[in-house]
PDB file of N, CA and C in Angstrom:
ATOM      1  N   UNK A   1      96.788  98.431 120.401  1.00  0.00           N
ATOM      2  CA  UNK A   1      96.894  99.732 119.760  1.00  0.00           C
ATOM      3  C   UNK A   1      97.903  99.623 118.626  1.00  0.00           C
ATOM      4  N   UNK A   2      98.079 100.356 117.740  1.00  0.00           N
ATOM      5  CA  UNK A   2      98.390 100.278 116.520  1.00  0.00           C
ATOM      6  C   UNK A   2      99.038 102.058 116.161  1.00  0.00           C
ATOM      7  N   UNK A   3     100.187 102.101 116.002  1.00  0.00           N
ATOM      8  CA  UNK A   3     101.261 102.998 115.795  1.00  0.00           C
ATOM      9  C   UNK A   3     100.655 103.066 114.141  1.00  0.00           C
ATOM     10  N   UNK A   4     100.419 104.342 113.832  1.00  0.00           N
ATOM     11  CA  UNK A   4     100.791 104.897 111.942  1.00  0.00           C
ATOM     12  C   UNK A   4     101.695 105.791 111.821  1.00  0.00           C
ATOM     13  N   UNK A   5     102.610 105.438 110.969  1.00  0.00           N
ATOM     14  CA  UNK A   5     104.080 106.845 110.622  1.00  0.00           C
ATOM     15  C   UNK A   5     104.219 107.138 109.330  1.00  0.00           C
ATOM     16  N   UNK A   6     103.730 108.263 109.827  1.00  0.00           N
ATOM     17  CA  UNK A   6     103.919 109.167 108.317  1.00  0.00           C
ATOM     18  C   UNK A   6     105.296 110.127 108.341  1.00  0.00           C
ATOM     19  N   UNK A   7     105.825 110.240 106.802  1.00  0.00           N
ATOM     20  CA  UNK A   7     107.274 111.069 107.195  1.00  0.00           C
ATOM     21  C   UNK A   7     107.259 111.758 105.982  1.00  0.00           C
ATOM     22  N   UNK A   8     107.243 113.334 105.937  1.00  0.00           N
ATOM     23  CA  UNK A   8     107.178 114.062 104.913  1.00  0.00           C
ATOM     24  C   UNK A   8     108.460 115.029 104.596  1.00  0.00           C
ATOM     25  N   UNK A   9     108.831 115.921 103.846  1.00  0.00           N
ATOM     26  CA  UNK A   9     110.092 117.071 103.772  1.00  0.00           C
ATOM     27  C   UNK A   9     109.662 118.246 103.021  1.00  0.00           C
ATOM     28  N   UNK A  10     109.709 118.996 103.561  1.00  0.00           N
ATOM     29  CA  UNK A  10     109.541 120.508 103.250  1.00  0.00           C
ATOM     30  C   UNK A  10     110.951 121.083 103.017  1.00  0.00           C
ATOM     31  N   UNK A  11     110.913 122.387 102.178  1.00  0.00           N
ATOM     32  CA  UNK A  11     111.650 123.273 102.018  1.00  0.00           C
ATOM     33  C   UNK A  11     111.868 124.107 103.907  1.00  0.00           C
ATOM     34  N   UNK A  12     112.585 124.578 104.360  1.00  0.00           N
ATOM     35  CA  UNK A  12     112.938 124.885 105.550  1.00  0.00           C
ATOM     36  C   UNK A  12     111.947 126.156 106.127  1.00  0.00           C
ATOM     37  N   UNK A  13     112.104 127.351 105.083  1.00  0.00           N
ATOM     38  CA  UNK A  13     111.286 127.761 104.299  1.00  0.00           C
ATOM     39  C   UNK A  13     109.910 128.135 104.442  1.00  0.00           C
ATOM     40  N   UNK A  14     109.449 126.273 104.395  1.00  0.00           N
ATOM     41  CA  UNK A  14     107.554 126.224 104.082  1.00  0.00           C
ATOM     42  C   UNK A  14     107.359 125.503 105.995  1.00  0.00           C
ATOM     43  N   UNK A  15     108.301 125.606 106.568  1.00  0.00           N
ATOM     44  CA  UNK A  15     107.868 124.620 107.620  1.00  0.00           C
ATOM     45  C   UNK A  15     107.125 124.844 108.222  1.00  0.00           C
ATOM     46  N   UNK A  16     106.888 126.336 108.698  1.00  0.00           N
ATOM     47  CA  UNK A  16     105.819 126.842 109.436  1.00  0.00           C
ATOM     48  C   UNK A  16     104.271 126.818 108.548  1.00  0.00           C
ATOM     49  N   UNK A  17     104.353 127.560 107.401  1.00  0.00           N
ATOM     50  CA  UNK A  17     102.900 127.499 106.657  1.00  0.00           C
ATOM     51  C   UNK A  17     102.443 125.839 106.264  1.00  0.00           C
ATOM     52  N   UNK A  18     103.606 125.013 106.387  1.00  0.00           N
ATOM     53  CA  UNK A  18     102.737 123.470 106.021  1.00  0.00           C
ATOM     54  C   UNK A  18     102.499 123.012 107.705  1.00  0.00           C
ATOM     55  N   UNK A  19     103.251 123.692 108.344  1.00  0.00           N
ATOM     56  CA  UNK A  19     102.806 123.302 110.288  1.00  0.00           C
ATOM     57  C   UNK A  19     101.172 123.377 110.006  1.00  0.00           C
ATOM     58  N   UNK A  20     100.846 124.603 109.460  1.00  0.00           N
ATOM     59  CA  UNK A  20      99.337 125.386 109.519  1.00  0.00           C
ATOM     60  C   UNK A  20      98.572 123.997 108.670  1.00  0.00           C
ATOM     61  N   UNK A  21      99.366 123.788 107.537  1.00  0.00           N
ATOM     62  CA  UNK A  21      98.413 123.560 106.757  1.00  0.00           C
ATOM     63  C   UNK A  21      97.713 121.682 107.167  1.00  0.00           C
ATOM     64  N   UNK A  22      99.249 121.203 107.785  1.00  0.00           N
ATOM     65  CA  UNK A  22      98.967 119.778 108.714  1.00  0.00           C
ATOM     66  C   UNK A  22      97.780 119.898 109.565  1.00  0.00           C
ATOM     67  N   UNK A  23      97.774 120.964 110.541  1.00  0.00           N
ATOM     68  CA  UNK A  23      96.884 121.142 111.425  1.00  0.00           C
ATOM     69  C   UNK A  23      95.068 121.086 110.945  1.00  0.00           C
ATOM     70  N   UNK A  24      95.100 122.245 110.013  1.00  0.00           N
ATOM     71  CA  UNK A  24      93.897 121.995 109.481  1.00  0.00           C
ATOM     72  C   UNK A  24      93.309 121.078 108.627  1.00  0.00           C
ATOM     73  N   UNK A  25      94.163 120.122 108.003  1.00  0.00           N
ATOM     74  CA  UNK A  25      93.909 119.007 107.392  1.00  0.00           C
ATOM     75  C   UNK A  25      93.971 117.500 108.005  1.00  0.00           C
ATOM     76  N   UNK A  26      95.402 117.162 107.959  1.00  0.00           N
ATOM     77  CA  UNK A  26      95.537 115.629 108.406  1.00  0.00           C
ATOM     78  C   UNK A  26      95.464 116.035 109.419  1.00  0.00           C
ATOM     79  N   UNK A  27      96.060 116.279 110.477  1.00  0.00           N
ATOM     80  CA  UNK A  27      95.421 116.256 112.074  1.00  0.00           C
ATOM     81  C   UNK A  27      94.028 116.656 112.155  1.00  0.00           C
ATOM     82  N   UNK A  28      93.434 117.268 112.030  1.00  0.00           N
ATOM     83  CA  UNK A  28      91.703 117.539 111.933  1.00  0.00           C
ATOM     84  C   UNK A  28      91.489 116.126 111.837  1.00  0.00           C
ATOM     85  N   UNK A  29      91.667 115.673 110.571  1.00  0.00           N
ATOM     86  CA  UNK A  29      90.879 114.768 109.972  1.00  0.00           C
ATOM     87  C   UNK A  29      91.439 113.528 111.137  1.00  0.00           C
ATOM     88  N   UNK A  30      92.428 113.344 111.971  1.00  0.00           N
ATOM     89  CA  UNK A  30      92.770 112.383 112.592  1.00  0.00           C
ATOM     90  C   UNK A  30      92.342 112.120 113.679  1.00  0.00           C
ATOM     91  N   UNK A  31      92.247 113.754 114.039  1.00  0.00           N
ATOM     92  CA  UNK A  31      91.812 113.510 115.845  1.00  0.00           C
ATOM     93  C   UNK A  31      89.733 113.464 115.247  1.00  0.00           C
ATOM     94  N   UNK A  32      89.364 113.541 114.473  1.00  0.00           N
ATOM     95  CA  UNK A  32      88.064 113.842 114.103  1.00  0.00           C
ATOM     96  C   UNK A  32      87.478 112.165 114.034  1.00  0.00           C
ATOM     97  N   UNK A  33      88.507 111.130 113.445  1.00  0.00           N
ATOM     98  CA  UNK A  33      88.080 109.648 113.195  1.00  0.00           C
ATOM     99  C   UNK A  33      87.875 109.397 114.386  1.00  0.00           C
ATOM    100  N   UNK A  34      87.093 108.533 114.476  1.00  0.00           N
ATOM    101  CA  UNK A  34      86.437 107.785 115.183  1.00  0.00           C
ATOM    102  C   UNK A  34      87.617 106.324 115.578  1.00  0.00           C
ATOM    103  N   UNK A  35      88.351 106.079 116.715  1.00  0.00           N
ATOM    104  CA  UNK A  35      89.294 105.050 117.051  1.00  0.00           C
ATOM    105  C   UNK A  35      90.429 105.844 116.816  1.00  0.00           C
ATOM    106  N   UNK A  36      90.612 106.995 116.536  1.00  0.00           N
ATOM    107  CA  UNK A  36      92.009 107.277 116.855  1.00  0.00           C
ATOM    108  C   UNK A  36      92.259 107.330 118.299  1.00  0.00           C
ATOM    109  N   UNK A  37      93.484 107.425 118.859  1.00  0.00           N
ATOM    110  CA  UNK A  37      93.786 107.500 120.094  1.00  0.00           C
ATOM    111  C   UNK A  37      94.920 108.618 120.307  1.00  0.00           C
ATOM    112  N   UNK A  38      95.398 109.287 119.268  1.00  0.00           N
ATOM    113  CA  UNK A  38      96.133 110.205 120.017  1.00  0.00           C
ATOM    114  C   UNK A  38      97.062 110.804 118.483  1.00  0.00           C
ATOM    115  N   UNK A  39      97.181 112.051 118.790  1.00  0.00           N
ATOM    116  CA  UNK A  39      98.309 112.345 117.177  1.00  0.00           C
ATOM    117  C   UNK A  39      99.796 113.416 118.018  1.00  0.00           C
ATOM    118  N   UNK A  40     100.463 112.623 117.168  1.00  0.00           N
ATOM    119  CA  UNK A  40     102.169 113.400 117.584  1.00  0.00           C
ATOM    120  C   UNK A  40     102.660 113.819 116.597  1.00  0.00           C
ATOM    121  N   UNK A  41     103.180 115.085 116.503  1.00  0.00           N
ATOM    122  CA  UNK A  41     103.610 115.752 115.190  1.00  0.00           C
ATOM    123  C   UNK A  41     105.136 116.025 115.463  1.00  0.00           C
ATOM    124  N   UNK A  42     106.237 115.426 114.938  1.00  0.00           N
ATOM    125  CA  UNK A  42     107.375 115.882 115.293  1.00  0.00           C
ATOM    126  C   UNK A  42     108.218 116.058 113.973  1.00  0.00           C
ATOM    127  N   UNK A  43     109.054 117.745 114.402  1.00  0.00           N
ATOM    128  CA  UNK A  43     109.564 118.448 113.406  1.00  0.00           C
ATOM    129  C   UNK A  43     110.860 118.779 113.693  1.00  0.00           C
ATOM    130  N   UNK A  44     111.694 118.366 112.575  1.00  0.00           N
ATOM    131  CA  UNK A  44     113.617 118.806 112.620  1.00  0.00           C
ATOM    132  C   UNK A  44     113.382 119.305 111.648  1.00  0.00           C
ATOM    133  N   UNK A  45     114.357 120.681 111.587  1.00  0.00           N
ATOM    134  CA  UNK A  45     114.219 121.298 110.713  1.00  0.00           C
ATOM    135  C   UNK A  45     116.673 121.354 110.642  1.00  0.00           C
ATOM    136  N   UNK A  46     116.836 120.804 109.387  1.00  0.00           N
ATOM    137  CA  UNK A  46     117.879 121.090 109.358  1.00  0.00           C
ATOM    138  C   UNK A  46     118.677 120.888 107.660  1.00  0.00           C
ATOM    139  N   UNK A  47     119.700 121.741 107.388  1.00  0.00           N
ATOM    140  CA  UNK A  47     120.319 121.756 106.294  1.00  0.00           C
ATOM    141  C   UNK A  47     119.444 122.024 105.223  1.00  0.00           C
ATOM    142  N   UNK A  48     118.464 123.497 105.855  1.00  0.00           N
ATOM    143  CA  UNK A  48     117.179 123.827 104.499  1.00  0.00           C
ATOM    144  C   UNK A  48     116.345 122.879 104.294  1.00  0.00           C
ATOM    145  N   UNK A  49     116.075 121.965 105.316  1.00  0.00           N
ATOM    146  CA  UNK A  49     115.055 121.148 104.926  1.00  0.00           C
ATOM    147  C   UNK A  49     114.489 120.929 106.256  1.00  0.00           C
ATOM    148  N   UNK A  50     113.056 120.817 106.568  1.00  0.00           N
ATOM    149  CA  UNK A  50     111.883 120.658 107.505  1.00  0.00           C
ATOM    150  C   UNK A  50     111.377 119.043 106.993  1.00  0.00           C
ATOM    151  N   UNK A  51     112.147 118.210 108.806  1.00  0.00           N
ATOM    152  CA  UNK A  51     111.217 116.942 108.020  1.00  0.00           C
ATOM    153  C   UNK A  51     110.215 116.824 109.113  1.00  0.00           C
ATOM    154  N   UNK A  52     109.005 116.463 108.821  1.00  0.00           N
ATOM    155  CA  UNK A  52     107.994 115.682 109.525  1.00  0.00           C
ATOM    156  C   UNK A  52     107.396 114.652 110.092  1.00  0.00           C
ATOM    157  N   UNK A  53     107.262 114.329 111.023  1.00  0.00           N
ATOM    158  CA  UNK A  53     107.013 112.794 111.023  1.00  0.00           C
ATOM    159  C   UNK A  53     105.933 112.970 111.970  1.00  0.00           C
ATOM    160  N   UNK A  54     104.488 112.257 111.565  1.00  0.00           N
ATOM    161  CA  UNK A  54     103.894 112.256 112.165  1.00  0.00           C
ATOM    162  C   UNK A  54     103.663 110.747 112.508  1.00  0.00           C
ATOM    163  N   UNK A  55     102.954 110.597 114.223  1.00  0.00           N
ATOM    164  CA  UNK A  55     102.769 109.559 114.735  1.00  0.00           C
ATOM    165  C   UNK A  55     101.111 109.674 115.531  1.00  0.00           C
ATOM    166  N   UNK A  56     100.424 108.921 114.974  1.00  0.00           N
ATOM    167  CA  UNK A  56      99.329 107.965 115.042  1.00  0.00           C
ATOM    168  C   UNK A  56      98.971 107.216 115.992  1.00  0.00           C
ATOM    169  N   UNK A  57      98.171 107.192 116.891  1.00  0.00           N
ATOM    170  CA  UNK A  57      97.513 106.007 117.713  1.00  0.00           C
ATOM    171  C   UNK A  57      96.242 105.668 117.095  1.00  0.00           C
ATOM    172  N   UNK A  58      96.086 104.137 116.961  1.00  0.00           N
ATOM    173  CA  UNK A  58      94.459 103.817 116.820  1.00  0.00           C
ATOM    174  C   UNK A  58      94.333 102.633 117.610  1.00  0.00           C
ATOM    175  N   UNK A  59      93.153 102.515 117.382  1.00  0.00           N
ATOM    176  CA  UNK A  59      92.579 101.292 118.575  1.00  0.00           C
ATOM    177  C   UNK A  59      92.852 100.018 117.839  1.00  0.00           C
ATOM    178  N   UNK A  60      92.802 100.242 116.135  1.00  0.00           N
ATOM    179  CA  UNK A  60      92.049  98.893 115.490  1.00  0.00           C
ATOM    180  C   UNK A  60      92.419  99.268 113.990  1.00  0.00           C
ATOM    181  N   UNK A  61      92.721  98.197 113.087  1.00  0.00           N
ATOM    182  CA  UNK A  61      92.396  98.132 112.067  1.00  0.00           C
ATOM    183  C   UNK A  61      91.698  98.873 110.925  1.00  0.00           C
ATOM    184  N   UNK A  62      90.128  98.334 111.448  1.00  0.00           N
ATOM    185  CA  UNK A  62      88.984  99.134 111.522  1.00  0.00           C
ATOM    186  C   UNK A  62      89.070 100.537 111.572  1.00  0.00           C
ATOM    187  N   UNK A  63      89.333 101.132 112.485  1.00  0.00           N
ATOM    188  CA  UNK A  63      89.031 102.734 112.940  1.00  0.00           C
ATOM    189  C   UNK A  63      90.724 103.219 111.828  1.00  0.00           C
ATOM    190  N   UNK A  64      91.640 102.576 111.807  1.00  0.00           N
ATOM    191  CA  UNK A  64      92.754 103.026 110.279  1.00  0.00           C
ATOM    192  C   UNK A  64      91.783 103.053 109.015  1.00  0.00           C
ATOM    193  N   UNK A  65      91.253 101.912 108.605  1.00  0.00           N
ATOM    194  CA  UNK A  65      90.435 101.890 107.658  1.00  0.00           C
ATOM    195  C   UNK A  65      89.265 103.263 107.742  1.00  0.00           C
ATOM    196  N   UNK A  66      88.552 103.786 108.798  1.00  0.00           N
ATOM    197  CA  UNK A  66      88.150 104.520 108.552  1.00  0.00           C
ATOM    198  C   UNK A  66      88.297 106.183 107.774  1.00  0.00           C
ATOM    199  N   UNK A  67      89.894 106.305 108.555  1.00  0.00           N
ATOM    200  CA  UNK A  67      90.810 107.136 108.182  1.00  0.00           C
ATOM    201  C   UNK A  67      90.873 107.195 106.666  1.00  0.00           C
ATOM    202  N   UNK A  68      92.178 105.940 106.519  1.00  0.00           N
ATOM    203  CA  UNK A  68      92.834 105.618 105.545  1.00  0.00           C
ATOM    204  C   UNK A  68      91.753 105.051 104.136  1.00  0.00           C
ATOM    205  N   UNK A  69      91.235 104.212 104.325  1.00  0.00           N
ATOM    206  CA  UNK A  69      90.155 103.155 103.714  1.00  0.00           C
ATOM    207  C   UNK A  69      91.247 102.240 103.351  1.00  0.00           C
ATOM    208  N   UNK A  70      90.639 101.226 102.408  1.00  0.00           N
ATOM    209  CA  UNK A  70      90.432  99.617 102.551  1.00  0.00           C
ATOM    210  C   UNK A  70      92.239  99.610 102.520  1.00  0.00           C
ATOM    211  N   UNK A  71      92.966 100.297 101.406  1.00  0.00           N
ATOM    212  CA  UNK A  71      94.671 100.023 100.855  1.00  0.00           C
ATOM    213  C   UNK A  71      95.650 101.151 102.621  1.00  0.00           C
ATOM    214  N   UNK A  72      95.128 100.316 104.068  1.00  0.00           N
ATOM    215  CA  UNK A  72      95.561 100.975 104.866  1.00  0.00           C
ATOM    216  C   UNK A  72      97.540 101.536 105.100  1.00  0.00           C
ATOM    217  N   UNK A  73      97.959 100.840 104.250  1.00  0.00           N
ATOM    218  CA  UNK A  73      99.747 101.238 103.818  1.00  0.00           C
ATOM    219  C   UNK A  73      99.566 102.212 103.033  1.00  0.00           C
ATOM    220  N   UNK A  74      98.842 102.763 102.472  1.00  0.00           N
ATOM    221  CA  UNK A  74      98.701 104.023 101.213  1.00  0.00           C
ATOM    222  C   UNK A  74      98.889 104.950 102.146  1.00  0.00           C
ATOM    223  N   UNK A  75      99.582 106.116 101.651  1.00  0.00           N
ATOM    224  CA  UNK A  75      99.746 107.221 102.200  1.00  0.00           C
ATOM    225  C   UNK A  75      98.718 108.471 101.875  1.00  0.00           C
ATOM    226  N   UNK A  76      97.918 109.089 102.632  1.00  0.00           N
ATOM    227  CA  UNK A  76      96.749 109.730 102.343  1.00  0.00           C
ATOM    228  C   UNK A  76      97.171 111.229 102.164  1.00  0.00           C
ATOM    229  N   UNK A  77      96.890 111.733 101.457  1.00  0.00           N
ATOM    230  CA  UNK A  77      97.388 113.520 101.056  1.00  0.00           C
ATOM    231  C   UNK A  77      96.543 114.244 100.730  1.00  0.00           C
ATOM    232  N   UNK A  78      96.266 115.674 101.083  1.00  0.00           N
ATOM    233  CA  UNK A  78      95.674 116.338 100.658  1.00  0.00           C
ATOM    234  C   UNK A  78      95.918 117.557  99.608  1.00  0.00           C
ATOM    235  N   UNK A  79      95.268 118.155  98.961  1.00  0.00           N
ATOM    236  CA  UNK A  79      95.151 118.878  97.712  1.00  0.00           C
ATOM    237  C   UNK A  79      96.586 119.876  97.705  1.00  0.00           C
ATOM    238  N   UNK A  80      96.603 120.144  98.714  1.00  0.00           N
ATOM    239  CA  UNK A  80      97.699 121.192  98.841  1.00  0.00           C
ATOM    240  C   UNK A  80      99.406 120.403  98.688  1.00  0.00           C
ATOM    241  N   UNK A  81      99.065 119.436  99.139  1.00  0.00           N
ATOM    242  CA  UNK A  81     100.473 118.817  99.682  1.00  0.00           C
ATOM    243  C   UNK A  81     101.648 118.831  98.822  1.00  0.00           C
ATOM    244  N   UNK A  82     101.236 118.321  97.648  1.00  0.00           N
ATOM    245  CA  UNK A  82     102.010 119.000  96.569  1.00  0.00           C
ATOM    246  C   UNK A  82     102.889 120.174  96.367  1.00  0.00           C
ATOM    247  N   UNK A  83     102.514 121.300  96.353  1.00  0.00           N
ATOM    248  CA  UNK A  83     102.778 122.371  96.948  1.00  0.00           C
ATOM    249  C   UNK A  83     104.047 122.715  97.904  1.00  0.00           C
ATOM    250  N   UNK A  84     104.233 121.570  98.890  1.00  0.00           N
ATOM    251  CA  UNK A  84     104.529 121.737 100.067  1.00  0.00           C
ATOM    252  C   UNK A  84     105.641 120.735  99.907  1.00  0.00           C
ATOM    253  N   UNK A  85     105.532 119.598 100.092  1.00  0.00           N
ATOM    254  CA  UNK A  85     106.168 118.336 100.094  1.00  0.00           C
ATOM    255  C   UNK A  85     107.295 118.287  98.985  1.00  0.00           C
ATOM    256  N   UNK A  86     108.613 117.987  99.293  1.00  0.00           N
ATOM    257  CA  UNK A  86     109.422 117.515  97.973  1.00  0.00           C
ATOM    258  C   UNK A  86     109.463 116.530  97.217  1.00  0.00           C
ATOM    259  N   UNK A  87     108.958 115.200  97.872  1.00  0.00           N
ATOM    260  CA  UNK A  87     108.148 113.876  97.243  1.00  0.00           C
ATOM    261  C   UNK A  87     107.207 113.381  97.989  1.00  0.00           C
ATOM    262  N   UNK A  88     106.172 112.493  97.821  1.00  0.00           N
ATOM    263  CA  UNK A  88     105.237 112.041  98.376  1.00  0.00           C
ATOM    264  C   UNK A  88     105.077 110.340  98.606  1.00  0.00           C
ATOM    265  N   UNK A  89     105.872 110.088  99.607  1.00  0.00           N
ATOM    266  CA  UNK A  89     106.376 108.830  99.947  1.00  0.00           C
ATOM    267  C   UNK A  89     104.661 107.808  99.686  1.00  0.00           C
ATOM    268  N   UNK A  90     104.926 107.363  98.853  1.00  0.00           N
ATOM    269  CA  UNK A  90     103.546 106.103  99.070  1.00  0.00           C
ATOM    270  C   UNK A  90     102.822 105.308 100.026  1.00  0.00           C
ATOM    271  N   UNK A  91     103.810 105.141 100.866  1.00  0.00           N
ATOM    272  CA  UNK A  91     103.548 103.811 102.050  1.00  0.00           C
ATOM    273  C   UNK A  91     103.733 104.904 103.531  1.00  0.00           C
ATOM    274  N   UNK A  92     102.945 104.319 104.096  1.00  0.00           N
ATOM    275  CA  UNK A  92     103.474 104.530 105.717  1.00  0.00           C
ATOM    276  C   UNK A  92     103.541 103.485 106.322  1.00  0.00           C
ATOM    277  N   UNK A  93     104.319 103.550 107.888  1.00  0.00           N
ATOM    278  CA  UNK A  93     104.381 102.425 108.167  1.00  0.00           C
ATOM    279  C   UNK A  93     103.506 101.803 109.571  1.00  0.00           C
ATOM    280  N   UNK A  94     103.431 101.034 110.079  1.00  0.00           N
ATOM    281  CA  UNK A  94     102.082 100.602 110.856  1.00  0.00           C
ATOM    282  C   UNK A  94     103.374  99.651 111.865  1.00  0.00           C
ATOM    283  N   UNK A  95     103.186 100.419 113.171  1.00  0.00           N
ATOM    284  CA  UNK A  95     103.591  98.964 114.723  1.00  0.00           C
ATOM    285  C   UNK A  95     102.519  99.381 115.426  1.00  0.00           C
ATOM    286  N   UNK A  96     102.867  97.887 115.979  1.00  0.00           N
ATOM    287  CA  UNK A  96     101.860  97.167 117.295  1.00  0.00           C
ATOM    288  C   UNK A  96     102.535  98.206 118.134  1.00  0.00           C
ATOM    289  N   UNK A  97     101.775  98.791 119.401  1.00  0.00           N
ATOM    290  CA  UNK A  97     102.278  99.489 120.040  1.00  0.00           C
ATOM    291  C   UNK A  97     101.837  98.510 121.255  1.00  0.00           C
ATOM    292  N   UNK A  98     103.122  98.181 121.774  1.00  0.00           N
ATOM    293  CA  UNK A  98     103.507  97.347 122.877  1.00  0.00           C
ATOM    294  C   UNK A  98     103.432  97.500 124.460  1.00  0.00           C
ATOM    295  N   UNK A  99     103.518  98.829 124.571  1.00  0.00           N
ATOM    296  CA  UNK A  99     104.122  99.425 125.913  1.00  0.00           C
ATOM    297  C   UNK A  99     103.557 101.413 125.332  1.00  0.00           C
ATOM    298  N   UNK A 100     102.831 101.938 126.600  1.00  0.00           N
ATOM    299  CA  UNK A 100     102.583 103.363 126.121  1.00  0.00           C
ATOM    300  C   UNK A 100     102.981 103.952 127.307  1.00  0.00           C
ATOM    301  N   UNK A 101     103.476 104.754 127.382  1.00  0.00           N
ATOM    302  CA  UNK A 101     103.307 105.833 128.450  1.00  0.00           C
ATOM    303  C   UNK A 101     103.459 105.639 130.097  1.00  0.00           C
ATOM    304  N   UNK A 102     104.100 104.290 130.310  1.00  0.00           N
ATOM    305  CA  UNK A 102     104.589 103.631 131.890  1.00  0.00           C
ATOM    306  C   UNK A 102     105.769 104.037 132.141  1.00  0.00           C
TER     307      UNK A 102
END
């Protein structure tokens, strides 16, 4: 299995309406791929700023690529994010997930 981490920052502010807007977008679209295995959304919200970090299970390579496509370190965004986000980090990062849930 294969860990993806995404880490975003909001205004404190937007944390709740980009909660909404995660949900109907990148999580949709995550739990919707085909080889995902599981999505974790975790939120600190401190000093006026909401950070995000979302965490990823997949089975494979493959089933990231389906997600992501072929440049699987690219960070994938949707139309709105802009909007929302104070920069838009390029890369995410990818672990072997070793040990789950024992």
């Amino acid at each position: 299995m294969i860990a993806r981490i995404w880490r975003g920052l909001t205004r404190d502010s937007q944390a709740e309406e980009y909660f909404e807007y995660l949900k109907a977008t990148g999580i949709k679209e995550y739990r919707e791929t085909q080889g995902n295995q599981g999505v974790f959304l975790l939120r600190n919200i401190t000093a006026g700023q909401a950070e995000f970090l979302l965490i990823t299970h997949w089975e494979s390579w493959d089933a990231i690529r389906r997600f992501a496509g072929d440049e699987v370190n690219k960070a994938v965004y949707y139309p709105e994010d802009q909007k929302f986000l104070l920069a838009l980090e390029p890369e995410v990062a990818h672990y072997e997930v070793l040990r789950s849930g024992e």
